[in-house]
Protein backbone atom coordinates (compact mmCIF):
# COMPACT_ATOMS: atom_id res chain seq x y z
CA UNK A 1 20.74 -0.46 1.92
CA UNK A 2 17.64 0.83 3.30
CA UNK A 3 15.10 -1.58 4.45
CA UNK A 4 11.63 -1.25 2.93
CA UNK A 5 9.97 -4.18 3.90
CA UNK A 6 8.10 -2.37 6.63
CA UNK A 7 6.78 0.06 4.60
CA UNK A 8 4.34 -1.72 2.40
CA UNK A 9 1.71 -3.76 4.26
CA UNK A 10 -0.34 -5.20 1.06
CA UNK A 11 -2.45 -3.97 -1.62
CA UNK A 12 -5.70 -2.16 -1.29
CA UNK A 13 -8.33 -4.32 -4.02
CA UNK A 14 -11.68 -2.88 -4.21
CA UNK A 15 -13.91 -1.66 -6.93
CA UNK A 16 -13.19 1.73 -6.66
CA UNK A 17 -9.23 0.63 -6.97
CA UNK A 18 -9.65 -1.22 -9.95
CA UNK A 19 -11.25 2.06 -11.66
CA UNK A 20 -8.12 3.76 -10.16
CA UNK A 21 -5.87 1.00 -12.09
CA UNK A 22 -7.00 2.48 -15.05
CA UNK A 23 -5.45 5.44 -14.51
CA UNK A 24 -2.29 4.18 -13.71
CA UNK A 25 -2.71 4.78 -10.06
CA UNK A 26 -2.24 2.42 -7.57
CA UNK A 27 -3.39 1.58 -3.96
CA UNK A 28 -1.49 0.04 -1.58
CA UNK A 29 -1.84 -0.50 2.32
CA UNK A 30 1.41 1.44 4.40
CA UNK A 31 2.00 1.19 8.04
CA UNK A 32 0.98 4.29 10.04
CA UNK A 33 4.43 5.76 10.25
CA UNK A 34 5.18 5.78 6.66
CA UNK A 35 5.82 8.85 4.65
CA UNK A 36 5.47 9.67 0.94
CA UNK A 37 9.08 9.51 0.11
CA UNK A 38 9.34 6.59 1.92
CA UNK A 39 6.35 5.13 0.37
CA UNK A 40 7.16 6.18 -3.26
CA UNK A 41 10.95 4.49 -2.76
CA UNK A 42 9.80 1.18 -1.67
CA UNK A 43 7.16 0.81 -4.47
CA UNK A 44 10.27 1.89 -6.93
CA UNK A 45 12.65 -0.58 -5.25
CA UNK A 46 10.09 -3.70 -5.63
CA UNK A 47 8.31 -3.01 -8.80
CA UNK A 48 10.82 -1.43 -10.37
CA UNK A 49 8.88 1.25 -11.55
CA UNK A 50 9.29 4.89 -11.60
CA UNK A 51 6.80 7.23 -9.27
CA UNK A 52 5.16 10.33 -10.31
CA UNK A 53 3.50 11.32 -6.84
CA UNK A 54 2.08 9.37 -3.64
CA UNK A 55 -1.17 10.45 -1.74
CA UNK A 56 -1.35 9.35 1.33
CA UNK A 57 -4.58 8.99 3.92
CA UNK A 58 -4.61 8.10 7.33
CA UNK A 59 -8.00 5.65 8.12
CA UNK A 60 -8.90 6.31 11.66
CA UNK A 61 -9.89 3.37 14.41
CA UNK A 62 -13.36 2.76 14.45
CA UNK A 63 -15.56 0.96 16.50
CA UNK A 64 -18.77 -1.08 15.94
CA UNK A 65 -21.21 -3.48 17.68
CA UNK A 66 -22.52 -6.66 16.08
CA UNK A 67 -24.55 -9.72 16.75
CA UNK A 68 -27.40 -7.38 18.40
CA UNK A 69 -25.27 -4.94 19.83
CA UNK A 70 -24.01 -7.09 22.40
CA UNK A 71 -20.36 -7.65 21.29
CA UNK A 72 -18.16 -4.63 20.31
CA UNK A 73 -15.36 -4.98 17.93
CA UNK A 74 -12.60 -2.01 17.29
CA UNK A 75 -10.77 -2.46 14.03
CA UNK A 76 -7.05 -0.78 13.95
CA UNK A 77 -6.08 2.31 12.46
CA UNK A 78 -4.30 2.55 9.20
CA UNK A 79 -2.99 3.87 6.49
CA UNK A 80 -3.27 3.88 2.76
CA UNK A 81 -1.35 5.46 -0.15
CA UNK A 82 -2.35 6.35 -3.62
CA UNK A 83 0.45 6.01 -6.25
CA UNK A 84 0.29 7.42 -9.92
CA UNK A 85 2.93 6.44 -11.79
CA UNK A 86 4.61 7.71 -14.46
CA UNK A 87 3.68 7.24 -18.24
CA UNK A 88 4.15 3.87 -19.88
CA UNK A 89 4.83 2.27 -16.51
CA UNK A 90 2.47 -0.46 -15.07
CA UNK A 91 2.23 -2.93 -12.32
CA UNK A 92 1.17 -6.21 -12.98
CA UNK A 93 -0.33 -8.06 -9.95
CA UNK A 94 -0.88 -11.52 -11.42
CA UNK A 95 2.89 -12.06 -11.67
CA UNK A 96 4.60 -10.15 -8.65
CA UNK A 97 8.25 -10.84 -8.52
CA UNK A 98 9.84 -9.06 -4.80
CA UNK A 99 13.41 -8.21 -4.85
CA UNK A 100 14.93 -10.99 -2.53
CA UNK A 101 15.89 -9.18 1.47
CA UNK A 102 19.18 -10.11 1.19
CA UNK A 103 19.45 -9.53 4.64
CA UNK A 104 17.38 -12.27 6.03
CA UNK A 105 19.59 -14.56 4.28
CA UNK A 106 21.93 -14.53 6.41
């Protein structure tokens, strides 16, 4: 069994996303070292839906000062993927049921 719980960080929920939604395309935070097939694997192992095609885009670091430009803050590089799925599948976020990692049970 492959372990995918690494893969998936959390879900991406903005405006834009929601729009997205509507065309049966998904956006989820991935960590940085993810790939597509990777990416489109773990979505069909937890939603138990079936993937058309993944986009992926790496966000780069960025830096910023705030409170006057005396402080500076650096938030972290990362990555986000775009899934369509295929027809007459859907992912319903208001009742998420995870497969169970069997091997943290133990």
């Amino acid at each position: 069994m492959n372990n995918y719980f690494w893969i998936i960080k959390g879900i991406v929920e903005t405006e834009k996303t929601h729009k997205l939604n509507w065309e049966n395309k998904y956006v989820f935070a991935i960590n940085i070292a993810a790939n597509k097939i990777d990416v489109a694997k773990a979505i069909e192992y937890f939603y138990w839906v079936e993937v058309k095609w993944v986009n992926t885009v790496k966000v780069r670091k960025k830096t910023r000062l705030i409170w006057r430009n005396k402080i500076m803050t650096r938030r972290h590089a990362w990555a986000k993927a775009v899934v369509t799925l295929k027809e007459w599948n859907k992912i319903d976020f208001t009742a998420l049921t995870f497969k169970e990692n069997k091997s943290e049970k133990k």
